[in-house]
Protein backbone atom coordinates (compact mmCIF):
# COMPACT_ATOMS: atom_id res chain seq x y z
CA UNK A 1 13.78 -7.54 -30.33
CA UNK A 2 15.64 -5.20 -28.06
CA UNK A 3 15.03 -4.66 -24.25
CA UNK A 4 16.25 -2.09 -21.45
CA UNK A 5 14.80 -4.52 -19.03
CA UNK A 6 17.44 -6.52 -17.67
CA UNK A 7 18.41 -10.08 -18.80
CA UNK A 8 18.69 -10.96 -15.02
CA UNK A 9 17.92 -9.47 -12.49
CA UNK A 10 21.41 -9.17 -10.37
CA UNK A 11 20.47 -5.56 -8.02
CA UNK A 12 18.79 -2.86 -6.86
CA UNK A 13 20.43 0.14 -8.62
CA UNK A 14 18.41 1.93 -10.47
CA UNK A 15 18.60 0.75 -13.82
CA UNK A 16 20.47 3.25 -16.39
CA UNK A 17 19.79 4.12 -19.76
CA UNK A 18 17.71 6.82 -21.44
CA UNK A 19 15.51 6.87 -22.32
CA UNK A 20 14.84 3.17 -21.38
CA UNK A 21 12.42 2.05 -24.11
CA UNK A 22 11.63 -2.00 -24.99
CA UNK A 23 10.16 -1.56 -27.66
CA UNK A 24 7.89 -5.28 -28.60
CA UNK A 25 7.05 -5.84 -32.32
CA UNK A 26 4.41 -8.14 -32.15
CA UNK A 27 2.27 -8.12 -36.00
CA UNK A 28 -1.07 -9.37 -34.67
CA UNK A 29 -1.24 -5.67 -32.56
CA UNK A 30 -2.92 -2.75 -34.38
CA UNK A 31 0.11 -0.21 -32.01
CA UNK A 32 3.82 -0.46 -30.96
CA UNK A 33 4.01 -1.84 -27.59
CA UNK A 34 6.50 0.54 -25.44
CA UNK A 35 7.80 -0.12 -22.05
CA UNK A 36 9.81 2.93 -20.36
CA UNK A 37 11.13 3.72 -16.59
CA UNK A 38 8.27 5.01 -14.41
CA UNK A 39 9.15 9.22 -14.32
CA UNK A 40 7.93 12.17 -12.12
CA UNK A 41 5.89 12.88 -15.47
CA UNK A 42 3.61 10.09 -15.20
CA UNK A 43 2.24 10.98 -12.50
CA UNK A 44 -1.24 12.56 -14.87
CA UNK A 45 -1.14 9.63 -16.76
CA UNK A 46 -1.86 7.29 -13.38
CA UNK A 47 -3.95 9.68 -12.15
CA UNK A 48 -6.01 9.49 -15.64
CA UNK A 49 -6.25 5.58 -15.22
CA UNK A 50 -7.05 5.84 -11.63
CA UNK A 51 -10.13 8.06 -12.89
CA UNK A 52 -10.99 5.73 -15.40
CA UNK A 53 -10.64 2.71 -13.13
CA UNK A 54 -13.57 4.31 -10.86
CA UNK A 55 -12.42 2.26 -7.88
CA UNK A 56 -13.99 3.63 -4.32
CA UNK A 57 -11.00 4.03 -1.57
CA UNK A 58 -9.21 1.75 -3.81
CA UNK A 59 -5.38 1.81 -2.06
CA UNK A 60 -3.64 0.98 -5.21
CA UNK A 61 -4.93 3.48 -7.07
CA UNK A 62 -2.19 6.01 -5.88
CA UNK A 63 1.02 7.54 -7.05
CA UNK A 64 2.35 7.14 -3.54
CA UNK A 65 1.89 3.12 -3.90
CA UNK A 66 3.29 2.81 -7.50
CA UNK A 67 6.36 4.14 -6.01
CA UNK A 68 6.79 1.77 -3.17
CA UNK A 69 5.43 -1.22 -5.06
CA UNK A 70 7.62 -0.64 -7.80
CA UNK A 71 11.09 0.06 -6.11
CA UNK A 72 12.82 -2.97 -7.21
CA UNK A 73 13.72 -2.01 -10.10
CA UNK A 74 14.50 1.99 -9.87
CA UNK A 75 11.75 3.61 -10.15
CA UNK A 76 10.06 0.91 -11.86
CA UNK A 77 8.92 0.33 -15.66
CA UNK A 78 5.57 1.00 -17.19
CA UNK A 79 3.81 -0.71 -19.79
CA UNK A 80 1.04 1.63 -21.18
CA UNK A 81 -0.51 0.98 -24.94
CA UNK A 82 -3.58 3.23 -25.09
CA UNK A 83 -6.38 1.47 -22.80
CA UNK A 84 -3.64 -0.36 -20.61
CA UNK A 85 -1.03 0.58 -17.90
CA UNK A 86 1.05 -2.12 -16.09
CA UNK A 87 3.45 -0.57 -13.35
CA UNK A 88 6.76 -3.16 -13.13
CA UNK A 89 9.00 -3.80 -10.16
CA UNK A 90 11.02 -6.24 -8.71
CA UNK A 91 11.21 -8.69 -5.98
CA UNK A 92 14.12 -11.41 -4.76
CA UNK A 93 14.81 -11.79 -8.92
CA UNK A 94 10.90 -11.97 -9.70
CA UNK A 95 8.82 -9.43 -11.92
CA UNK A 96 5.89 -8.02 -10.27
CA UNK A 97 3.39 -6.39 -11.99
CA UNK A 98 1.59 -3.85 -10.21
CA UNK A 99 -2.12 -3.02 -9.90
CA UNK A 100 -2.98 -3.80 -13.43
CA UNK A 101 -5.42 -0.44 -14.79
CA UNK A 102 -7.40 -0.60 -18.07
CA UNK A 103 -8.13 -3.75 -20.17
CA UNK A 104 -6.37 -6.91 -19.30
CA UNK A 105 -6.22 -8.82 -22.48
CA UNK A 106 -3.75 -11.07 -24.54
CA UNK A 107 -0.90 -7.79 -24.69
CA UNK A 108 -1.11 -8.54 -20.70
CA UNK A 109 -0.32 -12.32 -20.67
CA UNK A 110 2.53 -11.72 -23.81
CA UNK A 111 4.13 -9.52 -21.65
CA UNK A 112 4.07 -11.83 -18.46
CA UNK A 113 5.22 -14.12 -20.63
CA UNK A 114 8.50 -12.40 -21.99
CA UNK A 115 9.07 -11.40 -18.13
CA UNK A 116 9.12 -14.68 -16.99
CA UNK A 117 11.62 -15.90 -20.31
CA UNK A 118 13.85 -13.11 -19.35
CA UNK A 119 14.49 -13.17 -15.44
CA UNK A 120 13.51 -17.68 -15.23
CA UNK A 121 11.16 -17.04 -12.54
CA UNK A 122 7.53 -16.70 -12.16
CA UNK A 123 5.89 -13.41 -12.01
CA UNK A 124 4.00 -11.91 -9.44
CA UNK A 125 0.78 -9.39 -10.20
CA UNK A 126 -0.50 -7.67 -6.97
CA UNK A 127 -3.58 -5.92 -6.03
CA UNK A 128 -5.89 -7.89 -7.98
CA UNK A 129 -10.17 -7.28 -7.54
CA UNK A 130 -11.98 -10.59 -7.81
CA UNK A 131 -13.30 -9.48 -11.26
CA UNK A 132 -9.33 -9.20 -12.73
CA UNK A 133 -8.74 -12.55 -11.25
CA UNK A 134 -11.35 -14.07 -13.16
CA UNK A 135 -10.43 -12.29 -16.10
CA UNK A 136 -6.95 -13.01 -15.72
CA UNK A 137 -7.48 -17.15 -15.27
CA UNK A 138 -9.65 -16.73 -18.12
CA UNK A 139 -6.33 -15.81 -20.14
CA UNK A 140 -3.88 -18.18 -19.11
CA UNK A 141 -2.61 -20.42 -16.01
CA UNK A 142 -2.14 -18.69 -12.47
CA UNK A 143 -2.14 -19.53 -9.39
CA UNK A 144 -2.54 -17.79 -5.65
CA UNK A 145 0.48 -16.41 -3.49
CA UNK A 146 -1.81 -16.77 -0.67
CA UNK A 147 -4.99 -17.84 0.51
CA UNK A 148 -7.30 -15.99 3.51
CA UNK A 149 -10.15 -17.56 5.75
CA UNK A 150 -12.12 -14.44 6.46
CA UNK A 151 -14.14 -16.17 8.86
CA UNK A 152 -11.24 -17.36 10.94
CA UNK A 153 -8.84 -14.36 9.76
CA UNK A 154 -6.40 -16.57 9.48
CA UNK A 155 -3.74 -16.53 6.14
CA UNK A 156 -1.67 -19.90 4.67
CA UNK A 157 0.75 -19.81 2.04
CA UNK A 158 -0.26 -20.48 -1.65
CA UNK A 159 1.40 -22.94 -4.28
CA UNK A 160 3.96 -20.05 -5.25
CA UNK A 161 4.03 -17.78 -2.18
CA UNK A 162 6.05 -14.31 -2.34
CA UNK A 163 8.26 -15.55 1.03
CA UNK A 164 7.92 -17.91 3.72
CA UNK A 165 6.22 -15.68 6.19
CA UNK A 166 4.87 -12.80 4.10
CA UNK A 167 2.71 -15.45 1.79
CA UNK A 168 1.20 -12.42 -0.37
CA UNK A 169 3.43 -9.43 0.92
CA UNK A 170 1.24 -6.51 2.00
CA UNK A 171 -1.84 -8.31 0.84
CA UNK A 172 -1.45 -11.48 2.78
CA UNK A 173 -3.97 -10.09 5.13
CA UNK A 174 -6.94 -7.90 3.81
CA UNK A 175 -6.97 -3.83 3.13
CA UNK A 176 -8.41 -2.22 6.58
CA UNK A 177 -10.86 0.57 5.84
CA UNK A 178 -11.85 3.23 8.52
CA UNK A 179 -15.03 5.39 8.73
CA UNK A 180 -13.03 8.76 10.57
CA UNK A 181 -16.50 9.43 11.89
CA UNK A 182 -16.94 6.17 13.91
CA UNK A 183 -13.15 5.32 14.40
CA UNK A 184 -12.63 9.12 15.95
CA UNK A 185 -15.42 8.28 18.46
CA UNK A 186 -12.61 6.39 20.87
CA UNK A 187 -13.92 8.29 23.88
CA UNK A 188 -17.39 6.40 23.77
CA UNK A 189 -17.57 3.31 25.98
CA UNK A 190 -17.12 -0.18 23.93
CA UNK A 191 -20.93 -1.09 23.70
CA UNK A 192 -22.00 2.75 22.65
CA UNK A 193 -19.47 2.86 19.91
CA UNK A 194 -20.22 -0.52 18.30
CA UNK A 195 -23.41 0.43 17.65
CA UNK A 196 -22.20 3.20 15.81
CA UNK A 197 -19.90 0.74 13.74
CA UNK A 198 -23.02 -1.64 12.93
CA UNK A 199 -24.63 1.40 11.65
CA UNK A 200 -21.48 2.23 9.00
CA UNK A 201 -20.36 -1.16 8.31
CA UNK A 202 -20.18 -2.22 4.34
CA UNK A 203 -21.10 -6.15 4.82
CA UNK A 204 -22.75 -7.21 8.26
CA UNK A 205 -20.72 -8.81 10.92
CA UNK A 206 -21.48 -11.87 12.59
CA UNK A 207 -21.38 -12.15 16.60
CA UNK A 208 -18.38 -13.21 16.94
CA UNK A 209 -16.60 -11.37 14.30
CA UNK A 210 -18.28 -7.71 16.46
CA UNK A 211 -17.18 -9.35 19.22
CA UNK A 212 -13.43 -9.41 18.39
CA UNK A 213 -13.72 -5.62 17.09
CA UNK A 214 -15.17 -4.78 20.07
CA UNK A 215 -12.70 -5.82 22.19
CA UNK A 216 -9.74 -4.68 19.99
CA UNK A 217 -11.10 -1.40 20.22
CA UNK A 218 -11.63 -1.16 23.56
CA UNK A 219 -7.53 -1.75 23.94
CA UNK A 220 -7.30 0.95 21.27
CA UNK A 221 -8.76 3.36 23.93
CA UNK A 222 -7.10 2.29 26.99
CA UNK A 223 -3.99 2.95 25.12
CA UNK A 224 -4.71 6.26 24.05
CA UNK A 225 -5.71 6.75 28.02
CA UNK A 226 -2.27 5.47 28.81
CA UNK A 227 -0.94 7.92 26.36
CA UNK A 228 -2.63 10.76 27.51
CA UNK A 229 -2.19 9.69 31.30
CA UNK A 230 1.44 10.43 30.78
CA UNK A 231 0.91 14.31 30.23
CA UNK A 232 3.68 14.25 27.65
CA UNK A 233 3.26 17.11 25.13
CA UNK A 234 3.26 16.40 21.58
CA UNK A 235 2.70 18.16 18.29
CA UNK A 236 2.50 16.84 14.66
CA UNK A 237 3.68 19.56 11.73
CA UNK A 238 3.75 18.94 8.19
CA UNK A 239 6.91 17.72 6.64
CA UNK A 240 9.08 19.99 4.40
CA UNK A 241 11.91 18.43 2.50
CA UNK A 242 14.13 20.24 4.76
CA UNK A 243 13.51 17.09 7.08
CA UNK A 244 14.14 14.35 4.93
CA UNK A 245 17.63 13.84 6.61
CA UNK A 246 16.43 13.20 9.54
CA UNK A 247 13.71 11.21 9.01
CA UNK A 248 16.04 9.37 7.44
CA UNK A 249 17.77 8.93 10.56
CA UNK A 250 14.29 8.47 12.18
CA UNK A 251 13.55 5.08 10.16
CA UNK A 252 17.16 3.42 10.04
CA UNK A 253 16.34 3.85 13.43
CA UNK A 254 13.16 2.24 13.67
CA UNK A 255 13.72 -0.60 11.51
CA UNK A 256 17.43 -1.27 13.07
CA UNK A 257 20.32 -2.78 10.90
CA UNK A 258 18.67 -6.24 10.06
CA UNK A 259 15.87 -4.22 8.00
CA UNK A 260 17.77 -1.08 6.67
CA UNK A 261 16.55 -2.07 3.23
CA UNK A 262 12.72 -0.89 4.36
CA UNK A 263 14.32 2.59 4.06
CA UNK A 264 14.00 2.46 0.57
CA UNK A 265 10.13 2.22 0.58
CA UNK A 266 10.13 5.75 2.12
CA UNK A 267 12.39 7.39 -0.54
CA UNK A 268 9.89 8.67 -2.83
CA UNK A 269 8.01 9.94 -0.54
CA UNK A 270 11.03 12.28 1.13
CA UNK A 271 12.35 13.54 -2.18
CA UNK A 272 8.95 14.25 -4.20
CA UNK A 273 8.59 17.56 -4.49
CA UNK A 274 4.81 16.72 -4.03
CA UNK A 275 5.49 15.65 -0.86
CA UNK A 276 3.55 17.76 2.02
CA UNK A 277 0.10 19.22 1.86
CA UNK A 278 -0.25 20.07 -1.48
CA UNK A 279 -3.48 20.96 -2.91
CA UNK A 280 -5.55 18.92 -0.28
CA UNK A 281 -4.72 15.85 -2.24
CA UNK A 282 -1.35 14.66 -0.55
CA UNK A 283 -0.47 14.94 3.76
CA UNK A 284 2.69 14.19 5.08
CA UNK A 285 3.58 14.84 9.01
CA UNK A 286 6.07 14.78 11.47
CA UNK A 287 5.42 14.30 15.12
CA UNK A 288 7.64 15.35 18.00
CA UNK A 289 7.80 15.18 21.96
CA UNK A 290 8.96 17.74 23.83
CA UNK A 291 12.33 17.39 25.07
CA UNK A 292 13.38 15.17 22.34
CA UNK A 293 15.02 16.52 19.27
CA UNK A 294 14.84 13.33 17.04
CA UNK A 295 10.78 12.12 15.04
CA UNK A 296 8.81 10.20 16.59
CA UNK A 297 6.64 9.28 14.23
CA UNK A 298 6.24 10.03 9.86
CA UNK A 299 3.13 9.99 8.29
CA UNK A 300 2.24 9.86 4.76
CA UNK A 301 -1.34 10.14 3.06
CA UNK A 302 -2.34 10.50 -0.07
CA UNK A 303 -6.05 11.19 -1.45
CA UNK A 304 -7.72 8.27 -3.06
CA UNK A 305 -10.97 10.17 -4.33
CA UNK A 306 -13.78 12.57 -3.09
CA UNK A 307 -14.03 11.24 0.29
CA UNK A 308 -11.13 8.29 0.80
CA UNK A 309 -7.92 8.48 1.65
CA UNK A 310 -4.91 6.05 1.94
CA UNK A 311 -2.16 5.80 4.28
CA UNK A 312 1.19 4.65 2.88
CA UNK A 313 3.38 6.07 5.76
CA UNK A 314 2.71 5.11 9.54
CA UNK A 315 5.87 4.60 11.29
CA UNK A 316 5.96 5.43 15.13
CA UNK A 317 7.80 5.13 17.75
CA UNK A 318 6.76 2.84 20.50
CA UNK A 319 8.92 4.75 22.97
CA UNK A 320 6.24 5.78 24.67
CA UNK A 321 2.75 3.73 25.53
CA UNK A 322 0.34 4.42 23.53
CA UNK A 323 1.95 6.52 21.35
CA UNK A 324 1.35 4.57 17.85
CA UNK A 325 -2.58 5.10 18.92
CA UNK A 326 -2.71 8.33 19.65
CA UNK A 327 -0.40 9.50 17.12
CA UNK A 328 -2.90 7.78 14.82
CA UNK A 329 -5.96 9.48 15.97
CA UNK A 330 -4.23 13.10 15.63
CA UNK A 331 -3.28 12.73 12.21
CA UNK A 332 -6.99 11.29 11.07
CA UNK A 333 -8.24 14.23 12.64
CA UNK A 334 -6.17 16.66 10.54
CA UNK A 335 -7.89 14.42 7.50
CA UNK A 336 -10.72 14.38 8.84
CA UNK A 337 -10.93 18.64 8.83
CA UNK A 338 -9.58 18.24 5.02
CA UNK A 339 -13.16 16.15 4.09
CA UNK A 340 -11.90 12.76 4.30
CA UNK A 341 -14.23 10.19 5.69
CA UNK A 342 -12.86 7.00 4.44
CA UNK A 343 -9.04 5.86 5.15
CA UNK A 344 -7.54 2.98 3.52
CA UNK A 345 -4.51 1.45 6.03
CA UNK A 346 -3.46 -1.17 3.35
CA UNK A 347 -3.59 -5.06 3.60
CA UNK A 348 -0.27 -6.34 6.13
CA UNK A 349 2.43 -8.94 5.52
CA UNK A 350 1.89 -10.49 9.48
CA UNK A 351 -0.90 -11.74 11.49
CA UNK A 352 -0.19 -8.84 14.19
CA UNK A 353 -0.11 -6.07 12.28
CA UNK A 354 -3.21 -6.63 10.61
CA UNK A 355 -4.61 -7.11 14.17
CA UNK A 356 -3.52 -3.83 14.82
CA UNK A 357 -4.75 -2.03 12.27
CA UNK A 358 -8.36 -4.37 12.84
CA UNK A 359 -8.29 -2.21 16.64
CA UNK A 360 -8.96 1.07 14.80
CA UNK A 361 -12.71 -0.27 13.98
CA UNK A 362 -12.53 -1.26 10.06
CA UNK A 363 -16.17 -0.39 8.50
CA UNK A 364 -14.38 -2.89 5.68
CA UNK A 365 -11.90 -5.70 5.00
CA UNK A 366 -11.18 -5.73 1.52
CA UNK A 367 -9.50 -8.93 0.36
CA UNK A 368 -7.02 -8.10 -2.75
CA UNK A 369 -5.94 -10.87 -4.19
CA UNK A 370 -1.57 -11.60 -5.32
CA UNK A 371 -1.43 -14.17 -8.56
CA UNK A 372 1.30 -15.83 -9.88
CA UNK A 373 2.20 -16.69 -13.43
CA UNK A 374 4.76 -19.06 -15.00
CA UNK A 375 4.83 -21.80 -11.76
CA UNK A 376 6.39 -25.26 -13.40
């Protein structure tokens, strides 16, 4: 049996070959089993599954995270036999399998099995729904990166966490969904606009839980006051790939020498030629200040279904108070025009940036779940 994926795992070049095919000859399946490098070209055949999958604002059921999640290793490997598609990357020598799509049957747990023969480590599968996870344990023996308390919105690490502080990476705290309509409503007073949230909330909210919104929202509005207070003029354009360079510049910038590697995340994203408003399905933005020629902020967006949205691109500058905020509330009002109601932030590694995210007014907090296979 031959394999383009790596023996071990020893880098982050982007793994040569080609085509890259692994081709797995197992008797007892009725099809060839073919694993090749993620391509510009599957980008119908995700968008297929996604269909299929009939998820609603679901955040990994996008192009944009596929090529994040799946960096590690290039641009990633996909396993796809008819009624299945598993997206591959890579993380500190580990697998990770990606927001499993279709039927998750033996084919799934013979292939997290050679993974974990061929790099010695366990295997990480993100963006799980509860119903996978059942199916999944159902199949063979996993167990939990992380584990959250949503009634003290507190995370703690699992048997088999992904690192010591980010227990389930961007899903050790739960996805944050916004209702534009209620979230855009910042100039309401507190006790006026959580009405309004009760109203379009998915699951009811105790006392205390409304309580804790309510005041993280009403710091969301004094910052955008403090913002505003400054009289600083700003404007937000859409990207062109004429700009990558120097929003390249933008997030070494941000993320300082220490994190340089989170650079990488954004790649994708500056050299698709999808990149931009195109066809009211994908938004990407710049923002500037006057009197400063450098970004102060990149936005990224890409449409999820009819009404949702997800953002996979929020980096600003906190040069200025209040600038993340009101940034924020520009660009969900450009989304807003372009019919989307529903905006998917993502689940966060840390504590405090899930708390920020929780400020905007979440109508949900959806808990995806990170297994791991192959733990002695």
């Amino acid at each position: 049996m031959r394999s383009f994926l790596p023996d071990k795992i020893v880098s982050d070049d982007r793994v040569s070959g080609s085509p890259a095919q692994y081709v797995m000859e197992q008797p007892e399946w009725t099809a060839t089993q073919i694993i090749t490098l993620i391509s510009g070209n599957d980008a119908p055949l995700y968008s297929d599954f996604f269909v299929r999958d009939n998820r609603v604002a679901c955040y990994g059921n996008s192009w944009a995270y596929i090529e994040q999640a799946c960096r590690g290793l290039g641009s990633g490997f996909k396993y796809h036999d008819r009624d299945v598609l598993l997206s591959i990357g890579r993380h500190r020598g580990h697998y990770v399998v990606v927001r499993p799509l279709g039927n998750i049957d033996s084919r799934f747990t013979d292939l997290l099995r050679t993974l974990r023969e061929r790099s010695g480590k366990p295997v990480f599968i993100k963006k799980l729904f509860s119903d996978q996870v059942v199916r999944l344990r159902a199949l063979g023996e996993f167990c939990e990166a992380a584990s959250y308390s949503a009634s003290e919105s507190k995370a703690s690490a699992g048997v088999y966490p992904w690192d010591s502080v980010n227990f389930a990476d961007d899903d050790t705290y739960p996805e944050v969904i916004l209702d534009l309509g209620v979230t855009l409503k910042y100039r309401m007073k507190p006790q006026q606009w959580l009405n309004e949230l009760q109203l379009a909330l998915v699951h009811p909210l105790e006392k205390p839980q409304l309580k804790t919104i309510k005041t993280g929202y009403g710091k969301f509005r004094r910052n955008i006051k403090q913002f505003l207070r400054l009289g600083i003029e700003c404007r937000l354009k859409e990207y062109d790939a004429g700009s990558a360079d120097e929003i390249r510049r933008f997030l070494l910038t941000y993320f300082g020498p220490t994190r340089k590697e989170n650079v990488a995340a954004y790649e994708a994203m500056l050299a698709s030629p999808r990149a931009g408003a195109n066809g009211n399905d994908r938004f990407c933005f710049v923002a500037h200040v006057a009197g400063v020629e450098s970004p102060v902020g990149f936005f990224f967006v890409e449409r999820l279904d009819e009404e949702s949205a997800g953002l996979y691109a929020g980096v600003v500058s906190r040069s200025y108070p209040g600038l993340p905020e009101y940034l924020g509330v520009r660009m969900m009002s450009h989304l807003q025009e372009a019919g989307i109601r529903f905006l998917n932030l993502g689940g966060s590694e840390t504590e405090s940036l899930h708390a920020f995210k929780r400020k905007q007014g979440p109508v949900e907090e959806r808990h995806m779940a990170t297994l791991v296979y192959g733990v002695d």
